[in-house]
C-alpha atoms as a PDB file:
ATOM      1  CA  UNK A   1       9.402  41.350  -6.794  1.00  0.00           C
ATOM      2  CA  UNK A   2       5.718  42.665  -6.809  1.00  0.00           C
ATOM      3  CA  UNK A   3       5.582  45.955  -4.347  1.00  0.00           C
ATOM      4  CA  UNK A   4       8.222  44.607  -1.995  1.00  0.00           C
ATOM      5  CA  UNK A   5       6.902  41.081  -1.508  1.00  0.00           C
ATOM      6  CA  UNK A   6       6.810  37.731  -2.787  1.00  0.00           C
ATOM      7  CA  UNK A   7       4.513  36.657  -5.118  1.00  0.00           C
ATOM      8  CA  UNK A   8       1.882  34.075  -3.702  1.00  0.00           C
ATOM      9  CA  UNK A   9       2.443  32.153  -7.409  1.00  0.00           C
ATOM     10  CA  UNK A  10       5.373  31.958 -10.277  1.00  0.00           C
ATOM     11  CA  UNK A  11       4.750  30.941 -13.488  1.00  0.00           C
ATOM     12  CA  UNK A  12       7.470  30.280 -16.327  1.00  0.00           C
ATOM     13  CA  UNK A  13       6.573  30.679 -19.966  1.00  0.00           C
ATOM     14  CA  UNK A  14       8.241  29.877 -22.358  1.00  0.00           C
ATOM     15  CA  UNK A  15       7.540  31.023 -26.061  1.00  0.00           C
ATOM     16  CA  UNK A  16       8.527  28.167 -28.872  1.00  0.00           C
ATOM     17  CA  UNK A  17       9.246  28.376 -32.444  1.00  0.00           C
ATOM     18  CA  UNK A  18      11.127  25.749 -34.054  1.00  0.00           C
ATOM     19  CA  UNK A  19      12.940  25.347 -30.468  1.00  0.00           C
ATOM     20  CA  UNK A  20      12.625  21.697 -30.019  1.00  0.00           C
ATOM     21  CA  UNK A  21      16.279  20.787 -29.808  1.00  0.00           C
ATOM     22  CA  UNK A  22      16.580  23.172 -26.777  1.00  0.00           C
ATOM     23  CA  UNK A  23      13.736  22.085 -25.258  1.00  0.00           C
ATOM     24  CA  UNK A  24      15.001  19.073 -23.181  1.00  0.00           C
ATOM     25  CA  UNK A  25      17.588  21.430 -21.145  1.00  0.00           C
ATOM     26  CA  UNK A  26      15.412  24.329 -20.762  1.00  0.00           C
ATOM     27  CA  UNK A  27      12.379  22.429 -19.758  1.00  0.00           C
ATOM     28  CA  UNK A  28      14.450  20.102 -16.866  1.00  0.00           C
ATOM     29  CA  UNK A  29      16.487  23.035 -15.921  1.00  0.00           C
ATOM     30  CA  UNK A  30      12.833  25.024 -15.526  1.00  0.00           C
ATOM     31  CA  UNK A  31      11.640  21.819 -13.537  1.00  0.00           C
ATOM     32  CA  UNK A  32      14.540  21.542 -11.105  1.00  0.00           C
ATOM     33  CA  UNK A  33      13.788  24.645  -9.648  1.00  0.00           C
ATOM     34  CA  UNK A  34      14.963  24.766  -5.633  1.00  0.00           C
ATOM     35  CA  UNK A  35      11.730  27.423  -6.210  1.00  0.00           C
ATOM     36  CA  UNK A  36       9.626  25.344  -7.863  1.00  0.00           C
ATOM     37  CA  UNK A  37       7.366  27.154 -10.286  1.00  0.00           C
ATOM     38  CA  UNK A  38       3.267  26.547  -9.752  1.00  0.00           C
ATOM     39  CA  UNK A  39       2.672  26.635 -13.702  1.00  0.00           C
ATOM     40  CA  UNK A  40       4.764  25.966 -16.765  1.00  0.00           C
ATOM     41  CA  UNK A  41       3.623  27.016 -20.218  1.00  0.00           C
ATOM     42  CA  UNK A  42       5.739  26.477 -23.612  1.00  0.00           C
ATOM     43  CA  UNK A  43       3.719  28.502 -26.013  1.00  0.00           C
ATOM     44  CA  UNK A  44       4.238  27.054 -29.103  1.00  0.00           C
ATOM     45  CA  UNK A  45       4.489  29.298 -31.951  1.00  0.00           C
ATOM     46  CA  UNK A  46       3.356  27.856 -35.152  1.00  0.00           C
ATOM     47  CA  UNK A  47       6.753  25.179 -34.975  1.00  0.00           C
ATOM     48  CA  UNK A  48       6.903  22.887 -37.534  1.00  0.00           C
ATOM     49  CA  UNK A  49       9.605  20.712 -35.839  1.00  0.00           C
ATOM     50  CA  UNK A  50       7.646  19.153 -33.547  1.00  0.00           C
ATOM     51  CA  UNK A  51       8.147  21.130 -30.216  1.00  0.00           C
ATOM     52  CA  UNK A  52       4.343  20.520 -29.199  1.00  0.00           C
ATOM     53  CA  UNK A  53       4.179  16.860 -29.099  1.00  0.00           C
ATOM     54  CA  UNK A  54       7.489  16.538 -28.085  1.00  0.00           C
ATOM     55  CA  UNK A  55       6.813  18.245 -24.610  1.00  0.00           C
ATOM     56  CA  UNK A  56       3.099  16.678 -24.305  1.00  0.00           C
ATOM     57  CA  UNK A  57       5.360  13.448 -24.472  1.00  0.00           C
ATOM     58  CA  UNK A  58       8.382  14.541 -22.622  1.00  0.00           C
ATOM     59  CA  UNK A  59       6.972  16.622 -19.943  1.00  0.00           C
ATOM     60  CA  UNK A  60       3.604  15.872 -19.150  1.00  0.00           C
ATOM     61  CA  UNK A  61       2.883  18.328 -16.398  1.00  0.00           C
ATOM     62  CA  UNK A  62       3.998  21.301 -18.557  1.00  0.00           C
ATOM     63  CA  UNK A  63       1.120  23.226 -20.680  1.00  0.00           C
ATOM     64  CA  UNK A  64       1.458  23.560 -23.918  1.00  0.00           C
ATOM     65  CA  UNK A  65      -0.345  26.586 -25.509  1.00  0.00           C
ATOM     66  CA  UNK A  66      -0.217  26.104 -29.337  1.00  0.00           C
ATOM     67  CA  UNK A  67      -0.866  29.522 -31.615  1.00  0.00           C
ATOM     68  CA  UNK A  68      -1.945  28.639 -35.429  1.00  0.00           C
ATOM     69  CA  UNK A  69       0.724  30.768 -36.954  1.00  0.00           C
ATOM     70  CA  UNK A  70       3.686  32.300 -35.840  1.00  0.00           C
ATOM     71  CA  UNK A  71       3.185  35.592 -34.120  1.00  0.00           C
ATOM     72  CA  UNK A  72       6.915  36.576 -33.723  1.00  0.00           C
ATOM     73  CA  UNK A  73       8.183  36.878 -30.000  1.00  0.00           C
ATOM     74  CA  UNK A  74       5.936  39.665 -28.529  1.00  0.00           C
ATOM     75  CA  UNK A  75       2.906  37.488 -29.730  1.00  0.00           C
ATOM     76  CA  UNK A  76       3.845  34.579 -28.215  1.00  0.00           C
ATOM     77  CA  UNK A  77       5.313  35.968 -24.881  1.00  0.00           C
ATOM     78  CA  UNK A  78       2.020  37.778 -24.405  1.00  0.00           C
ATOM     79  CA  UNK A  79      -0.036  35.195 -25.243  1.00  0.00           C
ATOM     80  CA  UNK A  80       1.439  33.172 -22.457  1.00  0.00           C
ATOM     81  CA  UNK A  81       1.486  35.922 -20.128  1.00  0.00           C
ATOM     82  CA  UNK A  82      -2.539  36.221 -20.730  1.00  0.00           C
ATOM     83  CA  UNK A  83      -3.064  32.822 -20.300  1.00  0.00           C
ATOM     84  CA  UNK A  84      -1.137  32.086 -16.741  1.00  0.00           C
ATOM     85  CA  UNK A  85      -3.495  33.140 -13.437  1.00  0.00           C
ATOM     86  CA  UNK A  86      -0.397  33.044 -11.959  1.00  0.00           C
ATOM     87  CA  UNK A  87       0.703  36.579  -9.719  1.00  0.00           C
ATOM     88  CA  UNK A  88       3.706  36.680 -11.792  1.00  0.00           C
ATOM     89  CA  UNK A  89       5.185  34.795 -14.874  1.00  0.00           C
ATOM     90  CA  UNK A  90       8.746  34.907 -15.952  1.00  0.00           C
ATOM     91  CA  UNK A  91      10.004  34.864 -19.757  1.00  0.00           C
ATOM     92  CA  UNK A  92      12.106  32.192 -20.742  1.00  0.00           C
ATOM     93  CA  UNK A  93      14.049  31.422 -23.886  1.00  0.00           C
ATOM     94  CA  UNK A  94      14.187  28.279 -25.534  1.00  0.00           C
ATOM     95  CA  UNK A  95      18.281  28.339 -25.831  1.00  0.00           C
ATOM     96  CA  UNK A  96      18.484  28.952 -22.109  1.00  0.00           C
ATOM     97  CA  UNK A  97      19.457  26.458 -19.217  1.00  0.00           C
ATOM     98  CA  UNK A  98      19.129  28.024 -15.831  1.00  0.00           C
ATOM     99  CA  UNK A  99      20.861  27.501 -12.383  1.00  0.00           C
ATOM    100  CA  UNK A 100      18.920  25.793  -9.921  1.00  0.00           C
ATOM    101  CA  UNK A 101      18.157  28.528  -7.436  1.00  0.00           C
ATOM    102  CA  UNK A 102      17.765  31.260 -10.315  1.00  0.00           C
ATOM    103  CA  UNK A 103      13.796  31.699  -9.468  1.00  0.00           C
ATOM    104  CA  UNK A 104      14.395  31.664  -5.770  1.00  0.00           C
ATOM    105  CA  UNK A 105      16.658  34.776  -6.400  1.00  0.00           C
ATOM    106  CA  UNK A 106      14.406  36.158  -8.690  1.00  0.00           C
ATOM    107  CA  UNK A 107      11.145  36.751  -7.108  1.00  0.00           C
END
């Protein structure tokens, strides 16, 4: 929570490397939100597997940020944080699948 309220607009990003066989259930577990978030990002890390095309593809609505080179975690978690205008933006793993109401109780 941002100084006690609710932030106006929730992003998710998602950094990527190589993740493409855990996209599908983190992706539609990020999408059936009862809190819908107002951006999605999966910054793709310099995968070789795929993992960009396969969410242009699969999930058309969610941006994909691609980096030329893998820039380890912190380099692809901030590079999605910089590129959201969202108020706040939550980290996501890959390997993750979330309940439905987990970014209601979050922010």
């Amino acid at each position: 929570m941002l100084s006690g309220r609710m932030p106006r607009s929730v992003a998710v990003a998602i950094p990527c490397w190589n993740g493409r066989r855990w996209l599908d259930g983190c992706l539609e577990a990020v999408l059936a939100q009862t809190r819908r978030p107002d951006e999605v990002i999966v910054v793709d890390n310099g995968s070789t597997d795929g993992s960009a095309g396969h969410v242009r593809t699969r999930f058309p609505d969610v941006r994909v940020l691609e980096l030329e080179r893998n820039t380890g975690f912190a380099g692809a978690a901030n590079a999605g944080l910089r590129a959201s205008a969202a108020e706040a933006v939550a980290l996501v793993n890959t390997d993750v699948r979330l309940a439905p109401d987990w970014l209601a109780r979050t922010c």
